[in-house]
C-alpha atoms as a PDB file:
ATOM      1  CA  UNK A   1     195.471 -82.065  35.454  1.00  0.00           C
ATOM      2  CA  UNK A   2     196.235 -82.373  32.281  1.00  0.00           C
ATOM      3  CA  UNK A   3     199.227 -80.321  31.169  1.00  0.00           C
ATOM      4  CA  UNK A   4     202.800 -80.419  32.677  1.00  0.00           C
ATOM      5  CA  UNK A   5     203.750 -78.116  35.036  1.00  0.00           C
ATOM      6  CA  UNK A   6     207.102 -77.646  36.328  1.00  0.00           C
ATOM      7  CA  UNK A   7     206.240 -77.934  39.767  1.00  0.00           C
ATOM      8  CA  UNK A   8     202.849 -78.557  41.912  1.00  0.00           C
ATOM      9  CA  UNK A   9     201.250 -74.972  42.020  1.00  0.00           C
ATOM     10  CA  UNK A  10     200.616 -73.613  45.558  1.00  0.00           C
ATOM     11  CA  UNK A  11     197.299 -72.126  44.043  1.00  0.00           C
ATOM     12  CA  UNK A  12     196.169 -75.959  43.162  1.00  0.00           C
ATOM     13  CA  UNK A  13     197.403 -76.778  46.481  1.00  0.00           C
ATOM     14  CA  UNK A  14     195.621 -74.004  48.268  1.00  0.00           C
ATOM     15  CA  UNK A  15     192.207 -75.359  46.026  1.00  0.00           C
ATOM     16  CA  UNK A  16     192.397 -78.383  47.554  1.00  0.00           C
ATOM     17  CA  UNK A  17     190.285 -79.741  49.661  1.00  0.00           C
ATOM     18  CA  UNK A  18     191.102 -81.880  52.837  1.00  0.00           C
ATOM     19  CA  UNK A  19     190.769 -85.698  51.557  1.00  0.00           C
ATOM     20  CA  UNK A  20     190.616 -84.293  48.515  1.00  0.00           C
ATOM     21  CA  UNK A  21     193.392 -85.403  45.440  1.00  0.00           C
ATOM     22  CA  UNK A  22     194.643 -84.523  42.312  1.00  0.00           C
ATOM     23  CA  UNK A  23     197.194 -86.075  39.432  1.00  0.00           C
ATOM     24  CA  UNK A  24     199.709 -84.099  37.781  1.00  0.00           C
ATOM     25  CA  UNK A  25     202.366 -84.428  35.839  1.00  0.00           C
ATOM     26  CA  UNK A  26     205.420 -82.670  36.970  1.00  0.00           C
ATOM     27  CA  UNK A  27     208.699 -81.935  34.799  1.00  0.00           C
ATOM     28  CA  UNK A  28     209.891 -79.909  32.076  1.00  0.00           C
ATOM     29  CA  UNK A  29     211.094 -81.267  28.757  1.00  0.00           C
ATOM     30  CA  UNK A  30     209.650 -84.127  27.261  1.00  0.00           C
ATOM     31  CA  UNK A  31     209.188 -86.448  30.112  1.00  0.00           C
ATOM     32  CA  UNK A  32     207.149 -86.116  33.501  1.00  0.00           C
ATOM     33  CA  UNK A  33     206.959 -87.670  36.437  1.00  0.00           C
ATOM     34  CA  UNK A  34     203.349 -88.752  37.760  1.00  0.00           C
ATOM     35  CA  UNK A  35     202.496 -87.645  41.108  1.00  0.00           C
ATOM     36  CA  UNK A  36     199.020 -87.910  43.266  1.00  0.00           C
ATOM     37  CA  UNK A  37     198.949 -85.446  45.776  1.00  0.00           C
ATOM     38  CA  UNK A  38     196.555 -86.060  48.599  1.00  0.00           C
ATOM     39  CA  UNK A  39     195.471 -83.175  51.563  1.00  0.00           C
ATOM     40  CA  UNK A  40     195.374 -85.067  54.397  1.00  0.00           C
ATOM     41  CA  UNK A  41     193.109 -84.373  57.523  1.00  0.00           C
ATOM     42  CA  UNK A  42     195.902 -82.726  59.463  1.00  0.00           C
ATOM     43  CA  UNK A  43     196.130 -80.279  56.283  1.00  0.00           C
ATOM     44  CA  UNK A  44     199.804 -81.842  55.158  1.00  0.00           C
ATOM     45  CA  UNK A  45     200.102 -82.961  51.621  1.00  0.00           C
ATOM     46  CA  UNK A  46     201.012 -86.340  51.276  1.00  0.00           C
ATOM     47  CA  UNK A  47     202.764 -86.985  47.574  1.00  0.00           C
ATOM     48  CA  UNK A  48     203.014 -90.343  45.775  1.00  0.00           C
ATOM     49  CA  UNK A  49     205.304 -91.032  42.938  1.00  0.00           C
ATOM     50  CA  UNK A  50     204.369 -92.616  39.403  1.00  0.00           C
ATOM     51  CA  UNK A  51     205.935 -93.547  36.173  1.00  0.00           C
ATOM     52  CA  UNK A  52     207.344 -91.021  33.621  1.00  0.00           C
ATOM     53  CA  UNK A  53     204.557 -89.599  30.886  1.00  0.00           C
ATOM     54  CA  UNK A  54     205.230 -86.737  28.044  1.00  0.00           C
ATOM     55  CA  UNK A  55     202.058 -84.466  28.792  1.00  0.00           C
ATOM     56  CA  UNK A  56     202.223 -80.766  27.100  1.00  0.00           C
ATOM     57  CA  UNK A  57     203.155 -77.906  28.712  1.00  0.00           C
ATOM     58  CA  UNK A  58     201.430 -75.728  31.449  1.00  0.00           C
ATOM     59  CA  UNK A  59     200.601 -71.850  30.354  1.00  0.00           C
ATOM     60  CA  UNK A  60     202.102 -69.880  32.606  1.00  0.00           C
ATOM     61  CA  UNK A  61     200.215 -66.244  33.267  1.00  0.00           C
ATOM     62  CA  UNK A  62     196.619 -67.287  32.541  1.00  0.00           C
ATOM     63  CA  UNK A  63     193.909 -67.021  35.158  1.00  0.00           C
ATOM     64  CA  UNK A  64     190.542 -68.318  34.577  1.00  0.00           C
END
């Protein structure tokens, strides 16, 4: 993902596939936090922690 969000969407969450992963910064303001969040087999979410980034912000409201 490229744009900050505030938090991890549950609808990215929801998209994701078991194994499957995703990047995203998450923060408001000008500095976010890296995370990789991984669906594990069991369905859990298992979230690892990176270094701080400044990424734009996330559009709230827009569906595709």
């Amino acid at each position: 993902i490229t744009a900050a969000a505030p938090y991890v969407p549950t609808a990215l969450l929801e998209q994701l596939k078991v194994g499957g992963c995703m990047v995203v910064p998450v923060g408001e303001g000008n500095v976010q936090q890296m995370r990789k969040i991984t669906k594990k087999q069991d369905g859990s979410i298992l979230e690892e922690y990176f270094d701080e980034f400044s990424f734009v912000p996330m559009l709230s409201g827009k569906e595709s």
